[in-house]
Structures are given as C-alpha cells and as structure tokens.
Protein backbone atom coordinates (compact mmCIF):
# COMPACT_ATOMS: atom_id res chain seq x y z
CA UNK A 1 138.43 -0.64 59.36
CA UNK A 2 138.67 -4.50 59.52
CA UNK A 3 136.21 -4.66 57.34
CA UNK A 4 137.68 -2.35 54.80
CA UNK A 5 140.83 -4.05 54.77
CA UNK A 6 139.00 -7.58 54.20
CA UNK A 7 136.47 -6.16 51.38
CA UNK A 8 139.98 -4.54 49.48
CA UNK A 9 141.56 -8.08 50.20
CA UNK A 10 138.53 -10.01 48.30
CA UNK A 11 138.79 -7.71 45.34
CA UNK A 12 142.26 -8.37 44.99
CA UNK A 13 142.13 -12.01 44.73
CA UNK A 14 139.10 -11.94 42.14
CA UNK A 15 141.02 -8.95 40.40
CA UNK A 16 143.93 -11.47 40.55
CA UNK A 17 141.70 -14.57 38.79
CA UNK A 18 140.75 -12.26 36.31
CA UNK A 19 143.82 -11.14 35.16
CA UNK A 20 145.00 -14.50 34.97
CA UNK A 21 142.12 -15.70 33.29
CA UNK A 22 142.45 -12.57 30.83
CA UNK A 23 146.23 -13.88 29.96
CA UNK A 24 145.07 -17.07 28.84
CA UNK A 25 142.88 -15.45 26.32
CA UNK A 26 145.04 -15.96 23.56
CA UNK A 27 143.28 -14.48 20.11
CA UNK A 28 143.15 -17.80 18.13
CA UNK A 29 142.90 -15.91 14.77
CA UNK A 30 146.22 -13.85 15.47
CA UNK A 31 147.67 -16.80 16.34
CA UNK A 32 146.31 -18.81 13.00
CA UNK A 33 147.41 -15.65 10.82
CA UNK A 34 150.72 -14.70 12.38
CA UNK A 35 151.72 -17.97 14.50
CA UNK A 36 153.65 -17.47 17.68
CA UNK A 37 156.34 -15.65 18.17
CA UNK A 38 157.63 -14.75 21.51
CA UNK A 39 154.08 -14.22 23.43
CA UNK A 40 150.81 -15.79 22.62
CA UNK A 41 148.92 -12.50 21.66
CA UNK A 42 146.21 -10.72 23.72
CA UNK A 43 143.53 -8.19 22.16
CA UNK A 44 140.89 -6.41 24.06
CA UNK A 45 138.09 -8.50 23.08
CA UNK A 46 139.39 -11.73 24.03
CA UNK A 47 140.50 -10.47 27.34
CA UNK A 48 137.15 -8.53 28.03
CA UNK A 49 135.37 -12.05 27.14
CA UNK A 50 137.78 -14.10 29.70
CA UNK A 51 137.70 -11.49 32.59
CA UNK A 52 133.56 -11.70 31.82
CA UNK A 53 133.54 -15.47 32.18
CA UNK A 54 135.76 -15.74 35.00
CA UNK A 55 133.04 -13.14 36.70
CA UNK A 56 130.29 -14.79 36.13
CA UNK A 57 131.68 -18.38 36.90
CA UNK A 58 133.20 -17.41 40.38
CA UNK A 59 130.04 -15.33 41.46
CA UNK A 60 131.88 -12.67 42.10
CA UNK A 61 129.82 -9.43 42.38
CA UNK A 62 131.79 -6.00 41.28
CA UNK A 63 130.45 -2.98 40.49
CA UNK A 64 132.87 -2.47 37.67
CA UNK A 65 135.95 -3.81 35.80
CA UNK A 66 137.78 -2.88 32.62
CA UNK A 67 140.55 -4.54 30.86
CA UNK A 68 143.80 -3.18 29.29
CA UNK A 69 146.12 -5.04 26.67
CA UNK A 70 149.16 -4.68 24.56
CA UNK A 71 148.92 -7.57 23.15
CA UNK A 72 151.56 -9.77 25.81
CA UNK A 73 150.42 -8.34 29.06
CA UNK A 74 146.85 -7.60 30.46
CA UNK A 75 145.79 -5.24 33.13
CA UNK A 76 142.58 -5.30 34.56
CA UNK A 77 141.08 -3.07 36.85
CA UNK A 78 137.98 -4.17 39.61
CA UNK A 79 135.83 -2.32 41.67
CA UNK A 80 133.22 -2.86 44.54
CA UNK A 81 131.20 -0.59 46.46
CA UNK A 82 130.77 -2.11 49.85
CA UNK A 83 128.55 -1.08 53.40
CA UNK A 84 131.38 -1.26 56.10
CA UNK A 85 130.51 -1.23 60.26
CA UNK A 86 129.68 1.96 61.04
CA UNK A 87 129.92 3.29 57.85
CA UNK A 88 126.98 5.93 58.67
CA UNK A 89 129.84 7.86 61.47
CA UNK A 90 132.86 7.42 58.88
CA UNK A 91 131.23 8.09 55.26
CA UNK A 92 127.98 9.64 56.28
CA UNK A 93 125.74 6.81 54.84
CA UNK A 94 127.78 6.11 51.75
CA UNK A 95 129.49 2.78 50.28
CA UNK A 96 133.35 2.52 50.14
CA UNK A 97 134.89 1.79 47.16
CA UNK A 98 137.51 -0.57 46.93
CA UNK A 99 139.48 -0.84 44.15
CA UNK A 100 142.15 -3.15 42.55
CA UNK A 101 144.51 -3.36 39.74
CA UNK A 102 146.04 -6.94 38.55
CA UNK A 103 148.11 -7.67 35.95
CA UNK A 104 149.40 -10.69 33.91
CA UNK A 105 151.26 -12.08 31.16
CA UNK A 106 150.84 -14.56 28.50
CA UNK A 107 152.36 -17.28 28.61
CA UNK A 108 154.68 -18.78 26.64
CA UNK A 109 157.65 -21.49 26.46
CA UNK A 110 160.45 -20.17 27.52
C-alpha cells in the first residue's frame, strides 16, 4: 500500500505544477481587447497549452489530464495507471489508477 500512497503523492505534486502553470496562462488577446480587470483571464486553450508544456518539460508521464476554466480559476485533473507490489493478489493483474485534482488562480495585484 506504500506504494500506492507514494504513486497518488507524485501525481499530486505534478497535478499541482500543472495547475499552477495553467494559471499563468493568461490569454494575451483577452487581455489586449478587454485589459485587466480584477483577474488576468484564463480560456481553455491557453490552459490546455500550459498544462501540455509543463508535461512535457518535467517528464512527467500520465495517462491522462484535462483542464477546466472560468476564466480566473483553473482546475486540472491528472491521472496515472501504475503496477504496485503485489498488485497480481490485490487487483488480479491490473494497474491502479491514481488520480488527482489541483486547482489555481490567476494572479493578480491585489
């Protein structure tokens, strides 16, 4: 179960990176056209292309990952199918999935 508990830990931290990552992906063209308000705005795209490079800079393998935005705050979801020690006794052969949810916020000047 250590293992389990280690592999869920992992995800969580890149799921963490990417979420932060994702917040900093402020859409340059909303910000051109509408300027800043309150929050620096989000949209899927440039969230989806932020949580993509953060991925493939930190070499960090997931099965799969998806991205949520309403424009201020960014949810992203990560998961990982992992072989655990004795996995073949407690999931008859098969992978565990671990899964993790991160969130963040834009960030702005107070």
């Amino acid at each position: 179960m250590s293992d389990a508990f280690l592999e869920q830990q992992q995800v969580q931290s890149v799921c963490d990176g990417a979420a932060l990552a994702a917040a900093n992906a402020t859409d340059e063209a909303a910000v051109y056209a509408g300027g800043v308000g309150t929050a620096l705005p989000l949209t899927r795209a440039s969230t989806q292309a932020a949580v993509a490079d953060q991925l493939a800079d930190g070499g960090s393998a997931l099965h799969s990952w998806s991205t949520e935005t309403d424009g201020v705050e960014v949810t992203v979801r990560c998961t990982r199918h992992v072989e655990i020690a004795f996995g073949w006794l407690f999931l008859g052969g098969q992978p565990l999935e671990r899964t993790a949810v991160a969130g963040a916020r834009a960030p702005t000047t107070p």
